[in-house]
Structure formats: structure tokens, C-alpha cells
N, C-alpha and C. Protein backbone atom coordinates (compact mmCIF):
# COMPACT_ATOMS: atom_id res chain seq x y z
N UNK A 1 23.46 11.98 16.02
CA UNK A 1 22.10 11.65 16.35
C UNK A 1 21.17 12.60 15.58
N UNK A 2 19.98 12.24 15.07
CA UNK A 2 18.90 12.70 14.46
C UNK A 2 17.72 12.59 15.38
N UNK A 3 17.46 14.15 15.48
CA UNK A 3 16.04 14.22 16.24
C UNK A 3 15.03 14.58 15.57
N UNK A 4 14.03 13.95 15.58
CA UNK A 4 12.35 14.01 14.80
C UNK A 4 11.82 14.90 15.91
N UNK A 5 11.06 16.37 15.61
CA UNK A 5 10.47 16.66 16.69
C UNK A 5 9.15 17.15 16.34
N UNK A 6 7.88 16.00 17.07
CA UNK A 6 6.73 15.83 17.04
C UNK A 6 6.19 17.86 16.33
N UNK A 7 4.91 17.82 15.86
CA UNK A 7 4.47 19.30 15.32
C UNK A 7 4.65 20.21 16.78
N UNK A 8 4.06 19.27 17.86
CA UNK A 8 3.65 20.57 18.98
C UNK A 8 4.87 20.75 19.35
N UNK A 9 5.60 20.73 19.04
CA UNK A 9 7.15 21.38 19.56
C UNK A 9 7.53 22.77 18.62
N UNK A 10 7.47 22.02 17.43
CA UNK A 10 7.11 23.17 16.18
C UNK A 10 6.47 24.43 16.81
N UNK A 11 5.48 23.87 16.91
CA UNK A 11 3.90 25.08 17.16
C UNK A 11 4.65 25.41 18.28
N UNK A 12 4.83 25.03 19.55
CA UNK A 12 5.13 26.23 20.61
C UNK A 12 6.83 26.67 20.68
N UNK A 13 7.48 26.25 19.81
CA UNK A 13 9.15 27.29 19.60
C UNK A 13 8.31 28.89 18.86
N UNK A 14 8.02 28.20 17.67
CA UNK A 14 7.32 29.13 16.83
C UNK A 14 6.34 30.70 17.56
N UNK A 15 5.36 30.00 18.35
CA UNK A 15 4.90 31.30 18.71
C UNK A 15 5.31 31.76 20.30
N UNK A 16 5.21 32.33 20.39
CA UNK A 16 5.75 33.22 21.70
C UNK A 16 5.01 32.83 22.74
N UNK A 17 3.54 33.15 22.47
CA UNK A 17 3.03 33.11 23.65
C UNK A 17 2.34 31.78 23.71
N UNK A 18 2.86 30.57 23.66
CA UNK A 18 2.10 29.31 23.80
C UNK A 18 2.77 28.85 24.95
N UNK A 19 2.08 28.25 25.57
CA UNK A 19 2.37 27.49 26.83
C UNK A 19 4.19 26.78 27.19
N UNK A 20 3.84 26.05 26.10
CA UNK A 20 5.94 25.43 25.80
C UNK A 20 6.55 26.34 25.47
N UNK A 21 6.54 27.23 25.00
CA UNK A 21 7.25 27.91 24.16
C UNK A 21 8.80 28.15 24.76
N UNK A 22 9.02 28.40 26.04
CA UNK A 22 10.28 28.68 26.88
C UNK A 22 11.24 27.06 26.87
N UNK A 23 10.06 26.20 26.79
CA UNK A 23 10.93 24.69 27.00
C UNK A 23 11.18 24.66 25.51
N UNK A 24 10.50 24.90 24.45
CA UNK A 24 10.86 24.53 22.78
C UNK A 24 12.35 25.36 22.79
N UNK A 25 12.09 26.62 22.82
CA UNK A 25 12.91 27.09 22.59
C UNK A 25 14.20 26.82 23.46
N UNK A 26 14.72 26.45 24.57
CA UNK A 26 15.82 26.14 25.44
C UNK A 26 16.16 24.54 24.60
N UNK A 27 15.32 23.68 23.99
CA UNK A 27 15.64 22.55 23.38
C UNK A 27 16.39 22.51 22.66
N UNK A 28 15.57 23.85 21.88
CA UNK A 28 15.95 23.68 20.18
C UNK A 28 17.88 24.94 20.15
N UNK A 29 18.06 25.16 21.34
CA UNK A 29 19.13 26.34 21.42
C UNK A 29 20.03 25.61 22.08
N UNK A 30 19.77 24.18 22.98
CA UNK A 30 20.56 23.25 23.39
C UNK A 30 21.27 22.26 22.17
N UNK A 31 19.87 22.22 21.12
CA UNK A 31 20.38 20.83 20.06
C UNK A 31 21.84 21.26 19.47
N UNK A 32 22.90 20.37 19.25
CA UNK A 32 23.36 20.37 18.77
C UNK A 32 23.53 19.44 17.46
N UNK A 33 22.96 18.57 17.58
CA UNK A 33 23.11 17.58 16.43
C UNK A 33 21.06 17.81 15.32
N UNK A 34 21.05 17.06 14.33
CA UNK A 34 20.14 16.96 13.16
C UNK A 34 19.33 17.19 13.90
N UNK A 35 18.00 18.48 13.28
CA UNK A 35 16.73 18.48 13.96
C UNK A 35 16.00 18.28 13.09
N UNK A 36 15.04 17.08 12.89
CA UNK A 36 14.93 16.75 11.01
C UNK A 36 13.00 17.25 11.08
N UNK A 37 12.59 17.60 9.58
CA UNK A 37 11.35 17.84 9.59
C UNK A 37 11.04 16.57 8.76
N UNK A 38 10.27 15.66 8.77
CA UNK A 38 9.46 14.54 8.07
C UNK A 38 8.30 15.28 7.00
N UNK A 39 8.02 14.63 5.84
CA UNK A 39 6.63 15.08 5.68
C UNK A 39 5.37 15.07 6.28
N UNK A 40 5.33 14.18 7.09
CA UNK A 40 4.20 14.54 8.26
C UNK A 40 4.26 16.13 9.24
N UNK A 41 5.34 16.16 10.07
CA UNK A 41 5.74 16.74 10.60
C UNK A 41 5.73 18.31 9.76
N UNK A 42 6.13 18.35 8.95
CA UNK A 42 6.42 19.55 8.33
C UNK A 42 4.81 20.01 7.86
N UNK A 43 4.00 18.55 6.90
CA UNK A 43 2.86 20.00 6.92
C UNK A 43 2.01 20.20 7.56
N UNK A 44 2.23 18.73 8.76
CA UNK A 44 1.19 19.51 10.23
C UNK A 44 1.85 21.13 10.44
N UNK A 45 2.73 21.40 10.66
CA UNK A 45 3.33 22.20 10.85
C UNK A 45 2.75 23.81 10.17
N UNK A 46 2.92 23.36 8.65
CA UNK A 46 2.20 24.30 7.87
C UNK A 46 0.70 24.42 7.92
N UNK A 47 -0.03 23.20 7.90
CA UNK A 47 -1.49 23.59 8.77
C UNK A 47 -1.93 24.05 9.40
N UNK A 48 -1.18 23.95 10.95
CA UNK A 48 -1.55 24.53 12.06
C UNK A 48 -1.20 25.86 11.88
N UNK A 49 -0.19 26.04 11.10
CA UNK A 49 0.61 27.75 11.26
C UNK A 49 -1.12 28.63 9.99
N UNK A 50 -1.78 27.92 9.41
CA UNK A 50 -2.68 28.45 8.36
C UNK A 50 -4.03 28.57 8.78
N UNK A 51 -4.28 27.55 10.61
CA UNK A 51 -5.52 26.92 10.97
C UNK A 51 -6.35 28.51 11.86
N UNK A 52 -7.36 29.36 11.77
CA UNK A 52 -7.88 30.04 12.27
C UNK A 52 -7.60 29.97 13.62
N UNK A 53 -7.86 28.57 14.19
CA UNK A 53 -8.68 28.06 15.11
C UNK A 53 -7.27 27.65 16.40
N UNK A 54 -6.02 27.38 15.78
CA UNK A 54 -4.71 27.44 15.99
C UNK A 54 -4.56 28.94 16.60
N UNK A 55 -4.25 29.59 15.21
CA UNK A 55 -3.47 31.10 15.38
C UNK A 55 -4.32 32.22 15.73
N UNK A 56 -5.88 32.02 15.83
CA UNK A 56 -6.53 33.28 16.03
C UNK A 56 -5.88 34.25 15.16
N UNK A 57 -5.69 35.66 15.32
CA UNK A 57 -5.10 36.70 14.64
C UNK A 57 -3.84 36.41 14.21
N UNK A 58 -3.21 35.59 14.68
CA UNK A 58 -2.06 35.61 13.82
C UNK A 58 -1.75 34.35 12.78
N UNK A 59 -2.60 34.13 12.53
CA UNK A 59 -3.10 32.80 11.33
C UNK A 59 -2.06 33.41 10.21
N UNK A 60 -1.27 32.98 9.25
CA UNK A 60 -0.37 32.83 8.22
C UNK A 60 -1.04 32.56 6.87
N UNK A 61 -1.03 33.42 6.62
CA UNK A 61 -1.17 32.90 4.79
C UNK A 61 -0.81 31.89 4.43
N UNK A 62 -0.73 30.81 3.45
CA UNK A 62 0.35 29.66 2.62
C UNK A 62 2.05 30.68 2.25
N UNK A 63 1.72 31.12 1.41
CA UNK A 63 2.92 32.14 1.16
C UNK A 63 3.91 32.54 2.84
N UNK A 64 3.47 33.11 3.57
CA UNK A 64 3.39 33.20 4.92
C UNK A 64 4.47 31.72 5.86
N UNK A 65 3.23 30.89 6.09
CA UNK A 65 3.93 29.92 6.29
C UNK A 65 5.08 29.36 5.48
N UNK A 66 5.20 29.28 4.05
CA UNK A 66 6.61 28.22 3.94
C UNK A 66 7.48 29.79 3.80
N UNK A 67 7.76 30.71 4.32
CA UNK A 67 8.53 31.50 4.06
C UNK A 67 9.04 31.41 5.73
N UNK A 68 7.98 31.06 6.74
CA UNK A 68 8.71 30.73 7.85
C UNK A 68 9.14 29.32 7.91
N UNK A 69 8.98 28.15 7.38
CA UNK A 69 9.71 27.12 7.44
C UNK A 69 10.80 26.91 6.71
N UNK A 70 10.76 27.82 5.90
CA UNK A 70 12.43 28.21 4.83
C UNK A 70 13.61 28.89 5.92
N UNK A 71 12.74 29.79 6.30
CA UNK A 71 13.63 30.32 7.80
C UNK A 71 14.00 29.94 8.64
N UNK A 72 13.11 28.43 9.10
CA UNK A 72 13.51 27.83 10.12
C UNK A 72 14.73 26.00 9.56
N UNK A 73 14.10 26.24 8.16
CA UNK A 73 15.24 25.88 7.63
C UNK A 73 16.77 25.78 7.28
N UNK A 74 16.75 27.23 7.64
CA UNK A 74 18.38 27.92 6.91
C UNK A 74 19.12 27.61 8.20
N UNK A 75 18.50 26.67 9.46
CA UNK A 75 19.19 26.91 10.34
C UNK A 75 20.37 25.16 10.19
N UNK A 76 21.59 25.57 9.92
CA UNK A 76 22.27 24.34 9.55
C UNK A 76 21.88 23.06 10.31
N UNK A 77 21.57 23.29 11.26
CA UNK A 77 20.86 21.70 12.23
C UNK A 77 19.82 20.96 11.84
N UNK A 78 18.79 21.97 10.77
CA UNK A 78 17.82 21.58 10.49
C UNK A 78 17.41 21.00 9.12
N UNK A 79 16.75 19.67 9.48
CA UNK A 79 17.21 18.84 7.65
C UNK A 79 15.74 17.93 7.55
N UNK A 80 15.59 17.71 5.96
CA UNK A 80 14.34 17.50 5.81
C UNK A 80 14.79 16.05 5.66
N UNK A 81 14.16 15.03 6.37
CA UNK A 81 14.17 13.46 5.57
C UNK A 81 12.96 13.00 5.28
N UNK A 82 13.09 12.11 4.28
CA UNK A 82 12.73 11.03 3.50
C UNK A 82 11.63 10.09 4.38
N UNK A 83 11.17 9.27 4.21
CA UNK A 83 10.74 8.13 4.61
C UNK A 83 11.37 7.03 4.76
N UNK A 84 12.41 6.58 5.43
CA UNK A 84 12.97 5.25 5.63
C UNK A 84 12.34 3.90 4.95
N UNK A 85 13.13 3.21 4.40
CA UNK A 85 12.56 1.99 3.89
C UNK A 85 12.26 1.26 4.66
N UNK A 86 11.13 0.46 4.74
CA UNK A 86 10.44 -0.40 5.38
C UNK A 86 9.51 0.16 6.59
N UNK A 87 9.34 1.50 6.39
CA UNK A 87 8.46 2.51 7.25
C UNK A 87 7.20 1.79 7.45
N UNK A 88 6.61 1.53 6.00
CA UNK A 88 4.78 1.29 6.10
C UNK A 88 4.84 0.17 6.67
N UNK A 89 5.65 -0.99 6.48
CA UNK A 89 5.34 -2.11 7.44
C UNK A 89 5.50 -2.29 8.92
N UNK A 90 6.18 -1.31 9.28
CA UNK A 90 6.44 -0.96 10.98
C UNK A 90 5.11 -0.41 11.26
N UNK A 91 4.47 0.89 10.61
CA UNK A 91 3.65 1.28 10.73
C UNK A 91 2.25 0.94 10.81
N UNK A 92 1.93 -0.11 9.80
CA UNK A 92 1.27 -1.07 9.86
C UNK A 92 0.72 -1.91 11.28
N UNK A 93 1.79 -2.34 11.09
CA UNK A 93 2.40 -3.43 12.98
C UNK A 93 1.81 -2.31 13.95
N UNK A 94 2.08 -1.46 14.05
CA UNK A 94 1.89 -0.53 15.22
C UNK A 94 0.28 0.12 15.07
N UNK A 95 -0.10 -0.41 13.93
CA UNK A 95 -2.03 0.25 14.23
C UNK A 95 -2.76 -0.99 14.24
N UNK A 96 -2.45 -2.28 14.22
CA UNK A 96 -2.96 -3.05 13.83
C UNK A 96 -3.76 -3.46 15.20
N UNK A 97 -3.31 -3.39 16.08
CA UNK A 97 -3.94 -4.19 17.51
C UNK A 97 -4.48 -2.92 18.57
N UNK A 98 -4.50 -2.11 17.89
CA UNK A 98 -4.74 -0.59 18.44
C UNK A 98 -6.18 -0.07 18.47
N UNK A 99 -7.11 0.62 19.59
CA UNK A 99 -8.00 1.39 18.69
C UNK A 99 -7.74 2.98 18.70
N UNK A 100 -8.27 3.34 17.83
CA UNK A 100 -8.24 5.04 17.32
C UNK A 100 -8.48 5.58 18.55
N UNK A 101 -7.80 6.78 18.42
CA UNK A 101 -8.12 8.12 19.36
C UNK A 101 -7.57 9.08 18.29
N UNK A 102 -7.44 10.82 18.48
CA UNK A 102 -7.63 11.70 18.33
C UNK A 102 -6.24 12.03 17.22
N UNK A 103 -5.17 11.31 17.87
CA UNK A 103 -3.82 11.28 16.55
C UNK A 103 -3.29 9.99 16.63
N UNK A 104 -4.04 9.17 16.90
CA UNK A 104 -3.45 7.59 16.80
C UNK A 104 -2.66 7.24 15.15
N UNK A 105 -3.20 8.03 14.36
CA UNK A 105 -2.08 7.83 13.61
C UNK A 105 -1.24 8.64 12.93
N UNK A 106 -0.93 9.87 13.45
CA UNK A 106 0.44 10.40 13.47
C UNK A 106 1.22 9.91 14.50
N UNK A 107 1.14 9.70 15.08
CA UNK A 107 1.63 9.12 16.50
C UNK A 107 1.96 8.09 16.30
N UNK A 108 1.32 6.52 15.50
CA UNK A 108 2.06 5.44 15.19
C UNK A 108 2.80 5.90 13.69
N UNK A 109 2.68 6.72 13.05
CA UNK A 109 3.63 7.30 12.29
C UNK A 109 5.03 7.49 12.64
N UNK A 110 4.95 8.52 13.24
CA UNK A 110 6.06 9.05 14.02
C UNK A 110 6.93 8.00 14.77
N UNK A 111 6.24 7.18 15.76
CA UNK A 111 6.69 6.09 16.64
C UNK A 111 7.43 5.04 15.39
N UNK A 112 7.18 4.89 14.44
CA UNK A 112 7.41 3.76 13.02
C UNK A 112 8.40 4.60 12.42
N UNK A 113 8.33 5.32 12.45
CA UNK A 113 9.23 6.33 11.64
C UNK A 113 10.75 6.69 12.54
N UNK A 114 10.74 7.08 14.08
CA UNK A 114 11.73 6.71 14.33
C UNK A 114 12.42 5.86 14.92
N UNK A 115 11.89 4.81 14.86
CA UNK A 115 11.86 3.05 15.23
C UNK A 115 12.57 2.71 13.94
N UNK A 116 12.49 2.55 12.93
CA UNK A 116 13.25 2.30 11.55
C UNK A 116 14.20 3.43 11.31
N UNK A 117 14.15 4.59 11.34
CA UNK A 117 15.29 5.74 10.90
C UNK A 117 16.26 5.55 12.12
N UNK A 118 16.10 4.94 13.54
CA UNK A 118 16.63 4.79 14.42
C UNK A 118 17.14 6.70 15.19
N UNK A 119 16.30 6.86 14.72
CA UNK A 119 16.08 8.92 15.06
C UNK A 119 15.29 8.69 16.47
N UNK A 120 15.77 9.99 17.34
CA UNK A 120 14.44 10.34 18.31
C UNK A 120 13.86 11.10 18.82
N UNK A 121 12.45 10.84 18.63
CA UNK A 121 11.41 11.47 18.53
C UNK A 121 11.67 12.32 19.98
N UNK A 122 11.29 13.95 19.41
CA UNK A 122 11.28 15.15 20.70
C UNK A 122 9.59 15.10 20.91
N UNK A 123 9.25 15.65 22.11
CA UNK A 123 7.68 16.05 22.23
C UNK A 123 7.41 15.84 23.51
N UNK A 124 5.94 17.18 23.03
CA UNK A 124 5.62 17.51 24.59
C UNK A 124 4.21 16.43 25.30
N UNK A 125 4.61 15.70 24.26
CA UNK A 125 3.11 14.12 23.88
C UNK A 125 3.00 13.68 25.25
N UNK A 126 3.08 13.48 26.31
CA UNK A 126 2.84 12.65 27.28
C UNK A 126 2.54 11.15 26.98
N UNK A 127 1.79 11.28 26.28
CA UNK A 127 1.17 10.42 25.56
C UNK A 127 2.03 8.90 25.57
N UNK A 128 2.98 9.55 25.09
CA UNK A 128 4.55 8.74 24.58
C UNK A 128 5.41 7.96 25.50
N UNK A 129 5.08 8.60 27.25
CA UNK A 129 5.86 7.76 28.33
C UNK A 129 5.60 6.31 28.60
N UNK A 130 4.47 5.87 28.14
CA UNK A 130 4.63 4.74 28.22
C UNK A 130 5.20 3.57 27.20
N UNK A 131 5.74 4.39 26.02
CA UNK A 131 6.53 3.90 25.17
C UNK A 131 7.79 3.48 25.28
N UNK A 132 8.19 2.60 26.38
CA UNK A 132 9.75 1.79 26.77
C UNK A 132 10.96 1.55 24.83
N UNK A 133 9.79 1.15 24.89
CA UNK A 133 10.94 0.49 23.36
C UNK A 133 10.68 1.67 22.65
N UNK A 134 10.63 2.64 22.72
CA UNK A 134 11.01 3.91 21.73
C UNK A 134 11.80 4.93 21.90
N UNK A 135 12.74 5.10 21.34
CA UNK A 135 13.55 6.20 21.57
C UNK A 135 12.84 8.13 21.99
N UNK A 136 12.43 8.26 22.67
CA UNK A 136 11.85 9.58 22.58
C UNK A 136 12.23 9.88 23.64
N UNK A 137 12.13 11.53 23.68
CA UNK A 137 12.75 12.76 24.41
C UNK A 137 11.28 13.58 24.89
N UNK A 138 10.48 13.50 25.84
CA UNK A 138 9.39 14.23 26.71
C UNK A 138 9.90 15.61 27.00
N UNK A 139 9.61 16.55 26.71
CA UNK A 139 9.71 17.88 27.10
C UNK A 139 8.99 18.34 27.94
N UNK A 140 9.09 18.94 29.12
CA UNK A 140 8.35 19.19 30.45
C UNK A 140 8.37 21.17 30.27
N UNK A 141 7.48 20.93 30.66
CA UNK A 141 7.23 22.65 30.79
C UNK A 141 8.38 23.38 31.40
């Protein structure tokens, strides 16, 4: 099995003192199988780790950040994929009858992305429970 795990899972393993941080980390020390980074996923990831407004004082340089996602790389579980073929047209389908909110489309990203890779999506999204036909994993505090 291949798990996609949404940025805010990222963001609170990563820093210590964020709210998830005790549930990221018990996840990510439970996984045993693929914990994959997407290009979405990965440079939200590097954004937020660069964003003032995120890290306050402990905001990351560029240099900074991919020297911690190289690190969180080296960990053998952890693997970068691709975009699955036939991604944009799932993706498509899934914004089409929708209106916008705040990540409506990372979120039908993600949802399209592991709907076709047949991967599933980790996160602390709430957002996501009412998603029956999607494979995803809710992380509770």
C-alpha cells in the first residue's frame, strides 16, 4: 500500500510544537509500507516550511528546507511519485460541479490523485469525512 499524506501532516510531524504533532509522528513511526511525497504535496511542504507567517522564528531558508526534505527522504518508506496517467481528467470531474473554498483545489487534487494511483490519502482534513468513495485515513489528535 501507498500512502499520500496531505501537507498538514508534513507541517505538524515536522515541528514539535504544533498541535498534531504527537498524532503525525505515532503515524508516521507506525507506517510501515510507501509514504509517498507528490509534487503538490512536497512543495506545499517547502512553502510552508519558508512561509513567515507559518514558522514565525523558525521560518527555513530554501537551502534550509530541501536539506530537510532530503532528510526526510533518506527515510526508506519514503518515495517521491509521479502523476498517474489520466490524473487531469479525474481532476477535472471533481471541480467541475463544485464551488471554491480556501483549498478546493489541492484537495480535488489530492482526492484525483489518489482515486487513480489507487494510494491513500493520510490527513488531519476533516474536511475529507464525508468522502465515502475515497480511500483516506483522518488523523485525530
Amino acid at each position: 500500500m501507498t500512502y499520500l499524506p496531505d501537507v498538514n501532516l508534513w507541517i505538524a510531524w515536522t515541528l514539535e510544537d504544533h498541535t498534531h504533532h504527537h498524532a503525525a509522528l505515532k503515524w508516521i513511526e507506525a507506517a510501515h509500507d510507501a509514504i509517498a511525497f507528490c509534487r503538490v504535496t512536497q512543495m506545499g511542504f517547502l512553502r510552508l516550511l519558508t512561509n513567515f507567517h507559518v514558522m514565525s522564528d523558525a521560518v527555513l531558508s530554501a537551502p534550509e528546507a530541501w536539506r530537510l526534505l532530503e532528510r526526510i527522504q533518506a527515510d526508506d518508506r519514503m518515495v517521491f511519485v509521479s502523476e498517474p496517467p489520466g490524473l487531469e481528467d479525474v481532476w477535472r470531474r471533481r471541480t467541475l460541479s463544485h464551488k471554491t473554498s480556501v483549498n478546493f483545489w489541492t484537495d480535488a487534487y489530492l482526492s484525483a490523485f489518489v482515486e487513480v494511483a489507487g494510494y491513500t490519502l493520510v490527513t488531519f482534513d476533516r474536511g475529507f469525512e464525508k468522502r465515502k468513495d475515497l480511500a483516506v485515513h483522518i488523523l485525530k489528535q
